[in-house]
C-alpha atoms as a PDB file:
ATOM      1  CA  UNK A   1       9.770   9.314  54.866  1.00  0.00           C
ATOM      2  CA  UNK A   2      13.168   7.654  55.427  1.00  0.00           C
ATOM      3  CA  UNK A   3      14.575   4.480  53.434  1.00  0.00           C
ATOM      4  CA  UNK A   4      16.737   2.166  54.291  1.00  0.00           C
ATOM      5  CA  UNK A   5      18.724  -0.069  52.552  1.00  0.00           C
ATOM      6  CA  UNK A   6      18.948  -3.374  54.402  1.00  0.00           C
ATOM      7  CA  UNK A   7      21.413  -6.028  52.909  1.00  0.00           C
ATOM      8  CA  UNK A   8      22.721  -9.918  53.221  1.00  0.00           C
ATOM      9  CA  UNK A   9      19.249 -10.778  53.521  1.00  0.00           C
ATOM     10  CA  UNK A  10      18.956 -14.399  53.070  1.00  0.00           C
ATOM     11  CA  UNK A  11      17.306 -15.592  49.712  1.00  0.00           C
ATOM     12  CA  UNK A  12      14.211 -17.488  51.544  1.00  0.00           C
ATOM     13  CA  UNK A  13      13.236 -14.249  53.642  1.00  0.00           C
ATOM     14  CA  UNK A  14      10.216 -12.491  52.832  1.00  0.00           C
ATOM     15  CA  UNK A  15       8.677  -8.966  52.795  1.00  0.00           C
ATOM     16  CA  UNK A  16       6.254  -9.751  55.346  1.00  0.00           C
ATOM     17  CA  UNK A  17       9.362 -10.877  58.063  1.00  0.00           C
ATOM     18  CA  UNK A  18      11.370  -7.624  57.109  1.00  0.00           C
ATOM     19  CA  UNK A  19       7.763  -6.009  58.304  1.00  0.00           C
ATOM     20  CA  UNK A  20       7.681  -7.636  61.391  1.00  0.00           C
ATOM     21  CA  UNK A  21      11.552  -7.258  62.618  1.00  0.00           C
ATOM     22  CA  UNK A  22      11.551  -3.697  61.353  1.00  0.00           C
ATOM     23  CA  UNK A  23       7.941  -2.669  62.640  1.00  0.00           C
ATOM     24  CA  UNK A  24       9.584  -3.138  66.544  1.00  0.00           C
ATOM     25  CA  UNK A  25      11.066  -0.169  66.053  1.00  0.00           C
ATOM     26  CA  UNK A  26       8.538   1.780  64.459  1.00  0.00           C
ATOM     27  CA  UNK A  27       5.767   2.289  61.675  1.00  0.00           C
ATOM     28  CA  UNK A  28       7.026   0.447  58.578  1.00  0.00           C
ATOM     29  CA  UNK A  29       5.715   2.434  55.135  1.00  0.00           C
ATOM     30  CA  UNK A  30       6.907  -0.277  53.055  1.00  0.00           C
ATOM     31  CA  UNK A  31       8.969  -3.285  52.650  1.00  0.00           C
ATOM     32  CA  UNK A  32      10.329  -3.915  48.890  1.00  0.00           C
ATOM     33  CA  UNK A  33      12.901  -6.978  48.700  1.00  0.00           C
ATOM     34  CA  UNK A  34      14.625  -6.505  45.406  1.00  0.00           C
ATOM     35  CA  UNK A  35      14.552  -9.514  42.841  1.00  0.00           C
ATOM     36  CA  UNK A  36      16.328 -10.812  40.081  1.00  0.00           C
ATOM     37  CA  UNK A  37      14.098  -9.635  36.840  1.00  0.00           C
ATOM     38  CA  UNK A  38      14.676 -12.737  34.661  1.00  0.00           C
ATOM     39  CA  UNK A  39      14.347 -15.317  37.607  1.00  0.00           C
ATOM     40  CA  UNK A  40      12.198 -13.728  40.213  1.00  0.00           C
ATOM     41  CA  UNK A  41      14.777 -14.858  42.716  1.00  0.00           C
ATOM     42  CA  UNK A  42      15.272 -12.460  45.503  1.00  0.00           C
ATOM     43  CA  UNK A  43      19.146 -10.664  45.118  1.00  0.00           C
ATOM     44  CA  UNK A  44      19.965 -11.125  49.118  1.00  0.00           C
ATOM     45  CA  UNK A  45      18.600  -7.176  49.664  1.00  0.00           C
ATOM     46  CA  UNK A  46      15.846  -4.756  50.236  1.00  0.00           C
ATOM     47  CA  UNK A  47      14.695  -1.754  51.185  1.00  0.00           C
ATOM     48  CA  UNK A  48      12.468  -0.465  53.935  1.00  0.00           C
ATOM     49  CA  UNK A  49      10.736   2.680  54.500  1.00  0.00           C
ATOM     50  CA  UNK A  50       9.729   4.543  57.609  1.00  0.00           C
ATOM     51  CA  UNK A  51       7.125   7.129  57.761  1.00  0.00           C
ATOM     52  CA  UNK A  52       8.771   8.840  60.516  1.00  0.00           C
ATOM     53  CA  UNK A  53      12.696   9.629  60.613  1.00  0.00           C
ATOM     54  CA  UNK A  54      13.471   9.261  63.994  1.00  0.00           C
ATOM     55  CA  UNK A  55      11.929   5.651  64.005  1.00  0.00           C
ATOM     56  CA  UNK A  56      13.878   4.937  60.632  1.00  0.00           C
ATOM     57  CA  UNK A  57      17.246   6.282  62.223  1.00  0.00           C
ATOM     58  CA  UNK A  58      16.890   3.966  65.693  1.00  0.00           C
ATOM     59  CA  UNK A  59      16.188   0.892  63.394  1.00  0.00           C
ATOM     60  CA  UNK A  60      18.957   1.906  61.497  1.00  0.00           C
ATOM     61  CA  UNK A  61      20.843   1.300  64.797  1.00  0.00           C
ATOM     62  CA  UNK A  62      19.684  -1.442  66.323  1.00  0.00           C
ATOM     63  CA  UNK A  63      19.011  -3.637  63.202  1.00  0.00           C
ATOM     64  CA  UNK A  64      22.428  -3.040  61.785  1.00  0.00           C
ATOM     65  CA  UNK A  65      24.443  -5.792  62.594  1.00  0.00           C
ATOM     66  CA  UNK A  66      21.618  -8.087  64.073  1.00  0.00           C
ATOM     67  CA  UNK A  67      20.704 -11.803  61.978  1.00  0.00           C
ATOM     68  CA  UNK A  68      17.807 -12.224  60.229  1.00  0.00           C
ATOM     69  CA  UNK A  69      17.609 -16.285  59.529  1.00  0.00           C
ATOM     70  CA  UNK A  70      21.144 -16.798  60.350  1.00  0.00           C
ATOM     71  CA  UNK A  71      22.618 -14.068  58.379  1.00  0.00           C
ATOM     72  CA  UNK A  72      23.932 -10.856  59.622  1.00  0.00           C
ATOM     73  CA  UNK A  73      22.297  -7.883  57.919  1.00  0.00           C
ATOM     74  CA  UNK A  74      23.508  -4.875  56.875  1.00  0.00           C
ATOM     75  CA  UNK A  75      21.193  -1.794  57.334  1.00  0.00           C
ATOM     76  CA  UNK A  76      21.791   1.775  56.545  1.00  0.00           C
ATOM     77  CA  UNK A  77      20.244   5.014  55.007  1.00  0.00           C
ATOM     78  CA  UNK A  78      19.021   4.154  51.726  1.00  0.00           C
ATOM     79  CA  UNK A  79      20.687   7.065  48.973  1.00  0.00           C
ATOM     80  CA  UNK A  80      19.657   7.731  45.675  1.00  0.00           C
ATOM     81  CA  UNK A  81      19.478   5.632  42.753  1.00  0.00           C
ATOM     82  CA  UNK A  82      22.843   6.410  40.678  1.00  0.00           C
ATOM     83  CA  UNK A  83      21.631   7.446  36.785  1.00  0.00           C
ATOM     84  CA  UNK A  84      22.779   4.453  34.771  1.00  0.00           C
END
């Protein structure tokens, strides 16, 4: 498996459009756009996972920097969760 973290999503985009951009460059695992736990409102980023890591690195590559409903994303290799 390989993660990414994928950020300056826009607020209206959903899990099933990450899917579809991210899926052109490979098998998408899973598609988890973080939200807001009082509101429910989505915090502008997400994270996708690959099951293969050769697929996850070239989306890496060619998503970073692209627009996803007029907003340029962010995308890179997802690392672990910092103990709070």
């Amino acid at each position: 498996m390989y993660k990414l973290f994928v950020g300056g999503i826009p607020y209206s985009t959903t899990e099933d459009e990450l899917q579809q951009a991210f899926s052109q460059h490979g098998s998408v695992a899973s598609v988890k756009i973080i939200t807001d736990r009082d509101t429910g409102r989505s915090k502008g980023f997400a994270f996708v996972e690959f099951e293969n890591e050769d697929e996850g690195k070239a989306a890496e590559k060619a998503m970073n920097g692209s627009e996803i409903g007029g907003r340029q994303i962010t995308v890179n290799e997802a690392r672990p969760m910092q103990p709070r």
